[in-house]
N, C-alpha and C. Protein backbone atom coordinates (compact mmCIF):
# COMPACT_ATOMS: atom_id res chain seq x y z
N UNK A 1 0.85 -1.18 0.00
CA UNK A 1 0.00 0.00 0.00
C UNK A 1 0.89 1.24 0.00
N UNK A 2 0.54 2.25 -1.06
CA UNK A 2 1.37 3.31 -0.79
C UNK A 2 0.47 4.20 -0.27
N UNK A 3 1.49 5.68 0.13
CA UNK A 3 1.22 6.77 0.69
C UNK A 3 0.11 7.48 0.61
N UNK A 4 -0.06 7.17 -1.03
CA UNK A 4 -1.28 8.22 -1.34
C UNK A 4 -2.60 7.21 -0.98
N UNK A 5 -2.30 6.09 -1.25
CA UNK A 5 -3.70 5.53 -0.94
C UNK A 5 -4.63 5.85 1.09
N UNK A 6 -3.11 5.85 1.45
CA UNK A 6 -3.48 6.27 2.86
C UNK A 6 -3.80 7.29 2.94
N UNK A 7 -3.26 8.46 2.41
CA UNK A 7 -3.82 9.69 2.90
C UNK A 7 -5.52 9.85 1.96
N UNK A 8 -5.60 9.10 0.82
CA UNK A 8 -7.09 8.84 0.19
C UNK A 8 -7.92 8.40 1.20
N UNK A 9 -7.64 7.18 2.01
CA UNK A 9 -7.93 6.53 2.99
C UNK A 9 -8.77 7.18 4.19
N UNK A 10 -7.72 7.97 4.66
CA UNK A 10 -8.02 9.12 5.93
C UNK A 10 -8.64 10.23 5.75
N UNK A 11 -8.90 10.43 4.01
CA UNK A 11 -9.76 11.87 3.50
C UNK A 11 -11.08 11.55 2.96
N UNK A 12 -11.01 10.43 2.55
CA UNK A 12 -12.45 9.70 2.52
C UNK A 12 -13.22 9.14 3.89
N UNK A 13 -12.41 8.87 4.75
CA UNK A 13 -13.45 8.47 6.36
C UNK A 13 -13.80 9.77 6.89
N UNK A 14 -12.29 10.78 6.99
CA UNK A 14 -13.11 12.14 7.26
C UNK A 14 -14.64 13.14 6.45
N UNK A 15 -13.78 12.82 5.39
CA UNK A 15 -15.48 13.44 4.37
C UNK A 15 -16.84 12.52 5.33
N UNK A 16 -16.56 11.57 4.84
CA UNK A 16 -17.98 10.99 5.24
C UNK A 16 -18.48 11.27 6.66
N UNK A 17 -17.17 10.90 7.77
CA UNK A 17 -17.93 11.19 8.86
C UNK A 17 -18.98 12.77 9.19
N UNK A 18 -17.68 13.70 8.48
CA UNK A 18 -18.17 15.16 8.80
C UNK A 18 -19.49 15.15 7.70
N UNK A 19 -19.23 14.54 6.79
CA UNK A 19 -20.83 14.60 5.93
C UNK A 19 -21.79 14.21 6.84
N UNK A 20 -21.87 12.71 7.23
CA UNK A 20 -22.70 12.53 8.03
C UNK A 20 -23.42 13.46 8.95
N UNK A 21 -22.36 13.85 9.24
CA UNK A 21 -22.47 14.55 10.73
C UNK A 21 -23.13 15.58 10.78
N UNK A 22 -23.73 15.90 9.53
CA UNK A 22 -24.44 17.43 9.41
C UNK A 22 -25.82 16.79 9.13
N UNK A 23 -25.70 15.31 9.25
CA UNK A 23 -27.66 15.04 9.24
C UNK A 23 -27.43 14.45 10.52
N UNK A 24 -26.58 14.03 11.49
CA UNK A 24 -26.66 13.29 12.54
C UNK A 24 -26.21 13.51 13.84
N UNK A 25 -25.50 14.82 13.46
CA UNK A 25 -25.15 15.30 14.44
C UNK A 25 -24.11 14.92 16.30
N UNK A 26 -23.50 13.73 15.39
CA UNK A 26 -22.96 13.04 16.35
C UNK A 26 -21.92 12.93 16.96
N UNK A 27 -21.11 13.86 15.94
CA UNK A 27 -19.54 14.17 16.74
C UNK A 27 -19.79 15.56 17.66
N UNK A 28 -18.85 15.22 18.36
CA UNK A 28 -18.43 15.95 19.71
C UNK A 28 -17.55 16.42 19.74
N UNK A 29 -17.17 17.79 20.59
CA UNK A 29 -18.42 18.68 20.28
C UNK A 29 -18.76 19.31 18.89
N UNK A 30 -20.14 19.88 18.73
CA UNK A 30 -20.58 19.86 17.65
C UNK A 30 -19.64 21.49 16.94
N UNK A 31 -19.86 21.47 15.97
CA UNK A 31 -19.15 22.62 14.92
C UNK A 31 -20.09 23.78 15.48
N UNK A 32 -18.79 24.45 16.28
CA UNK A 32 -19.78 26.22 16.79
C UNK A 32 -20.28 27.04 15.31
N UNK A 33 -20.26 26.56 14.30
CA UNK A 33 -20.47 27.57 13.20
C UNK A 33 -21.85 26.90 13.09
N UNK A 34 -22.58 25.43 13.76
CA UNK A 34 -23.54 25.05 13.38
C UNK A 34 -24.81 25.95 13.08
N UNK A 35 -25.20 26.82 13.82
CA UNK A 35 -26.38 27.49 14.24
C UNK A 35 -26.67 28.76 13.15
N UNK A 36 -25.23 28.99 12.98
CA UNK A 36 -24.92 30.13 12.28
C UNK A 36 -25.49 29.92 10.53
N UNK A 37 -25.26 28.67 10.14
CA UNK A 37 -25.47 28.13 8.50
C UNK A 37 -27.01 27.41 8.48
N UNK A 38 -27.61 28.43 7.52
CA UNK A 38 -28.94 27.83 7.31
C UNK A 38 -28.78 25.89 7.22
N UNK A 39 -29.90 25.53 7.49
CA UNK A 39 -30.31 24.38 7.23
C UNK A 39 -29.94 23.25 6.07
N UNK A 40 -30.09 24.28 5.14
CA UNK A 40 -30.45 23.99 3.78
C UNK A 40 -29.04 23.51 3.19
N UNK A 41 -28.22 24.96 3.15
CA UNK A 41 -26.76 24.83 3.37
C UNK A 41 -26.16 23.66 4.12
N UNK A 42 -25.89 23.64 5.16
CA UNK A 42 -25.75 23.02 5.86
C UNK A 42 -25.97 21.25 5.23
N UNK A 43 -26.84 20.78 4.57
CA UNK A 43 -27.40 19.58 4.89
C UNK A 43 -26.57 19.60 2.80
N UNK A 44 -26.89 20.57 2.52
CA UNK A 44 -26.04 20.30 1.22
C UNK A 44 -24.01 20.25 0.70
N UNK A 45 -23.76 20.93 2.30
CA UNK A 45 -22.65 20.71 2.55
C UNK A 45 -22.26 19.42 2.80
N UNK A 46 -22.93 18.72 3.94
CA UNK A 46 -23.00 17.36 4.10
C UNK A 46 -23.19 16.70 2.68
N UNK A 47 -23.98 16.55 1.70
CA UNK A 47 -24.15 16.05 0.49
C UNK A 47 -22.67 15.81 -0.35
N UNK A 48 -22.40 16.77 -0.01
CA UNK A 48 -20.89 16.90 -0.98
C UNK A 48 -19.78 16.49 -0.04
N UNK A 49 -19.88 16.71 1.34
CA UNK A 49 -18.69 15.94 1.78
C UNK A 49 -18.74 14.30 1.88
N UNK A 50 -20.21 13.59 1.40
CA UNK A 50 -20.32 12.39 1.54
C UNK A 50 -20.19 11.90 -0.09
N UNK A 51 -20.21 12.87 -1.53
CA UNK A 51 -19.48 12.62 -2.44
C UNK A 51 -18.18 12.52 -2.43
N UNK A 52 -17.49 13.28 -1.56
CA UNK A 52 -16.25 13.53 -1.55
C UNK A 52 -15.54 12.31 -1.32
N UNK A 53 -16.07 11.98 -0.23
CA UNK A 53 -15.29 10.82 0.38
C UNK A 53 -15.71 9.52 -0.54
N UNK A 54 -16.65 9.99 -1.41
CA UNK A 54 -16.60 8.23 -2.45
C UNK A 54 -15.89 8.89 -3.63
N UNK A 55 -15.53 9.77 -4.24
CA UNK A 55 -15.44 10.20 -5.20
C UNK A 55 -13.88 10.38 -5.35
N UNK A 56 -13.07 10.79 -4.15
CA UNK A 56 -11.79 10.87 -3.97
C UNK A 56 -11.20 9.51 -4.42
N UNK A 57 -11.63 8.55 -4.29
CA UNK A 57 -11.56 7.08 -4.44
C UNK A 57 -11.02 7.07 -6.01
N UNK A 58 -11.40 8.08 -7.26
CA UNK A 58 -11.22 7.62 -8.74
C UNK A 58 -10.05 8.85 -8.98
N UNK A 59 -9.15 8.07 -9.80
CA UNK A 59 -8.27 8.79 -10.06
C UNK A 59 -8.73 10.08 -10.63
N UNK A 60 -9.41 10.12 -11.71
CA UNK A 60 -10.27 10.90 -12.18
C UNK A 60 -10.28 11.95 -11.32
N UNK A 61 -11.05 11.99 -10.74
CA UNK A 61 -11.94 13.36 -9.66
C UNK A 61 -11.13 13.82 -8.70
N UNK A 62 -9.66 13.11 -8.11
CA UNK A 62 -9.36 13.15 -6.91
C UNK A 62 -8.53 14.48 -6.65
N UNK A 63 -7.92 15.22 -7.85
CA UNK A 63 -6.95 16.31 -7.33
C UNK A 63 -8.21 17.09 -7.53
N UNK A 64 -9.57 17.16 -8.12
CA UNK A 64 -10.73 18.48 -8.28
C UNK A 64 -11.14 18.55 -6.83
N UNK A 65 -11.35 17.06 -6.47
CA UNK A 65 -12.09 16.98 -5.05
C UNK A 65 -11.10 18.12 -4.29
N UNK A 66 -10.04 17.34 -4.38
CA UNK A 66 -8.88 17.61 -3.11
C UNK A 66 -7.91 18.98 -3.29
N UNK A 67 -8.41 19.80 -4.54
CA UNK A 67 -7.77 20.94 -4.78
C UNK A 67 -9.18 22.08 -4.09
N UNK A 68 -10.65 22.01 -4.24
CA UNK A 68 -11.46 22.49 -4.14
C UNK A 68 -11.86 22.15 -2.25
N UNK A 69 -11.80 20.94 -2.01
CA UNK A 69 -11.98 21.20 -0.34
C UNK A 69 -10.60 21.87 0.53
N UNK A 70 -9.28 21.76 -0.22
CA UNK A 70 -8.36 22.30 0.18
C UNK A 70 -8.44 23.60 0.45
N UNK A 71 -9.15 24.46 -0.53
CA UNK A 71 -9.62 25.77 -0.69
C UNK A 71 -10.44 26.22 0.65
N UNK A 72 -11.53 25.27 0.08
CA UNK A 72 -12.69 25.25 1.16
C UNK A 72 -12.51 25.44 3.09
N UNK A 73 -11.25 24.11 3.05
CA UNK A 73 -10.81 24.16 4.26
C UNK A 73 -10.27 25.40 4.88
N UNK A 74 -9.12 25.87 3.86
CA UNK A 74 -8.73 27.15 4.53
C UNK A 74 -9.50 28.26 4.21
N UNK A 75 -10.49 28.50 3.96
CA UNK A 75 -11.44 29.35 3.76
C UNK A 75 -12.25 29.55 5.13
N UNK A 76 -13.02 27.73 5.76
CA UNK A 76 -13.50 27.83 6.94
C UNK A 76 -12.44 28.18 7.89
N UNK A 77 -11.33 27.60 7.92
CA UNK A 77 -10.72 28.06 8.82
C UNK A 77 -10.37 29.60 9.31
N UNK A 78 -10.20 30.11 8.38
CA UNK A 78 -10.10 31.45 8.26
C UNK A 78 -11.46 32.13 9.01
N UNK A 79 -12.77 32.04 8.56
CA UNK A 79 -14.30 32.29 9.07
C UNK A 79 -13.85 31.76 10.44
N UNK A 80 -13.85 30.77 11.02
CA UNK A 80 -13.48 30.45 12.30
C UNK A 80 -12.65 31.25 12.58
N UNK A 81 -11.54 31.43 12.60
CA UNK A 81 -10.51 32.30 13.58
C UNK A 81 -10.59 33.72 13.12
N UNK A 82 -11.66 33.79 12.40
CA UNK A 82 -12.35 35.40 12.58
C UNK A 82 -13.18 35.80 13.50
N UNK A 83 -14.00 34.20 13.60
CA UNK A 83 -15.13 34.60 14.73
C UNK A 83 -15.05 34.03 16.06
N UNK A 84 -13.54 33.82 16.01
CA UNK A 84 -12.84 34.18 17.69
C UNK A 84 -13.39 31.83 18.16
N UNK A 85 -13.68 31.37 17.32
CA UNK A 85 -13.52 29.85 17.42
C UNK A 85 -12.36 28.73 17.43
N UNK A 86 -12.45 27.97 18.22
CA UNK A 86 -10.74 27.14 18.15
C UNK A 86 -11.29 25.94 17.82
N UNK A 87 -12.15 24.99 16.97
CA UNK A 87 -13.15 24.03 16.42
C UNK A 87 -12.29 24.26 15.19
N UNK A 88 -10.75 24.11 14.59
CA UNK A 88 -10.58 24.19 13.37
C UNK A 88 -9.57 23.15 13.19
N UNK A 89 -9.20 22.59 14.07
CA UNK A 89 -8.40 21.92 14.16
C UNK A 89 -7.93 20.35 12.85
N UNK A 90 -9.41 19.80 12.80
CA UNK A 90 -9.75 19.28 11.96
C UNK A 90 -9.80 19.36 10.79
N UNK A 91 -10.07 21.37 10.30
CA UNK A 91 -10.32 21.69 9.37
C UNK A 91 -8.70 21.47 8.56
N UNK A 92 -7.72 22.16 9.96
CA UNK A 92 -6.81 22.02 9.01
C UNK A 92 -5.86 20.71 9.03
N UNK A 93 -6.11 19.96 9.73
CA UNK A 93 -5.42 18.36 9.51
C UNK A 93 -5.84 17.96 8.22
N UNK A 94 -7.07 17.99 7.48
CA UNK A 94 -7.42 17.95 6.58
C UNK A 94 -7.02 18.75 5.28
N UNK A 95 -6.94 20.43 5.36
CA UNK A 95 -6.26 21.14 4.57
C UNK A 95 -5.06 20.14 4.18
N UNK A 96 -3.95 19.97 4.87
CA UNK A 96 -2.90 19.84 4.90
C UNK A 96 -2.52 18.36 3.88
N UNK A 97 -3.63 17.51 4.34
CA UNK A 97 -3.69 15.83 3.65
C UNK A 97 -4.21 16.48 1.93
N UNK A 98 -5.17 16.88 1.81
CA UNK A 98 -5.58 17.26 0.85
C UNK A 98 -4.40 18.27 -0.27
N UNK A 99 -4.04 19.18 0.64
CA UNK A 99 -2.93 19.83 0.52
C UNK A 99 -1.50 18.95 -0.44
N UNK A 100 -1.29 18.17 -0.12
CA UNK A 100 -0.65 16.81 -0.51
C UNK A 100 -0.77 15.92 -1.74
N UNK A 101 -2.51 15.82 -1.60
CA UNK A 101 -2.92 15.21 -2.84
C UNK A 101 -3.00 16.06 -4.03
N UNK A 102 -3.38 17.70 -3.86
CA UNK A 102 -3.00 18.56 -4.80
C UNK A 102 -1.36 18.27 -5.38
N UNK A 103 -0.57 18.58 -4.28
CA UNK A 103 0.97 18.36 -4.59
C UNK A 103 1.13 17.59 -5.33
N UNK A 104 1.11 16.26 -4.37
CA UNK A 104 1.70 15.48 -5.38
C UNK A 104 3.04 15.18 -5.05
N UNK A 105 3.82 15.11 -3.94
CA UNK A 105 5.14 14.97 -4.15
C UNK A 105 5.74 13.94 -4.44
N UNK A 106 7.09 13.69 -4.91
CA UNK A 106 7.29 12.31 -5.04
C UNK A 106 7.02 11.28 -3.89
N UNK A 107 7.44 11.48 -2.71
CA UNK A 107 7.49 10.39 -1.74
C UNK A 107 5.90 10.14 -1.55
N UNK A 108 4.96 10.63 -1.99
CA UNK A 108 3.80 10.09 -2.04
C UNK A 108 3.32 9.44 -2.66
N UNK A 109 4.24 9.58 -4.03
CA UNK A 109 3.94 8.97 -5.44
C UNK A 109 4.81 7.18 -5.35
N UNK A 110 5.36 7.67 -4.14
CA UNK A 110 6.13 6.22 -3.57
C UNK A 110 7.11 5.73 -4.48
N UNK A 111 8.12 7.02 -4.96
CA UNK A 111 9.23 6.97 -5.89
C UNK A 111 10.53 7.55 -5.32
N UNK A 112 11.59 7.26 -5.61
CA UNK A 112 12.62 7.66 -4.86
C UNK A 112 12.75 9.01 -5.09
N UNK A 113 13.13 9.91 -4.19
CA UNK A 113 13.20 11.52 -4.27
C UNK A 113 14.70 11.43 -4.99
């Protein structure tokens, strides 16, 4: 198994869980931005982070996925540590993996540097 499949691995369980998690509400504690994002939003955000995490899976889609939530990530993060929140933590463990799959570096590509 190489590198990239792992970090595919760990960006597809995260999508899904946090997808989930916006119809189920089950991680702890919940996202302080919850209250703040309509419903609607909200539940369509979830939609796409539960594509994400199947979709990252095809070679095809995987640097659009992972160049566009990369964005995304540091975007929320940013909204968070504007509005004085420390709930980002996640956001950017994620930036960073994704961050990667944009890259591309060799040792991910599991080739000698």
């Amino acid at each position: 198994m190489n590198i990239t499949n792992i970090i595919v691995g760990l960006c597809s369980v995260l999508f899904l869980m946090v997808g989930a998690d916006k119809f189920g509400a089950f991680l702890d504690p919940p996202c302080s931005m919850m209250n703040e994002i309509p419903e609607l939003i909200w539940h369509g955000l979830g939609v796409l982070q539960i594509l994400a995490g199947i979709l990252i899976w095809l070679p095809t889609y995987r640097k659009y996925i992972a160049g566009f939530f990369f964005i995304f990530m540091l975007a929320f993060t940013a909204v968070h540590l504007i509005q004085g929140t420390s709930d980002v933590g996640g956001a950017i463990f994620m930036a960073i993996l994704l961050g990667l799959l944009v890259w591309n570096p060799k040792f991910i590509q599991g080739k000698q540097i």
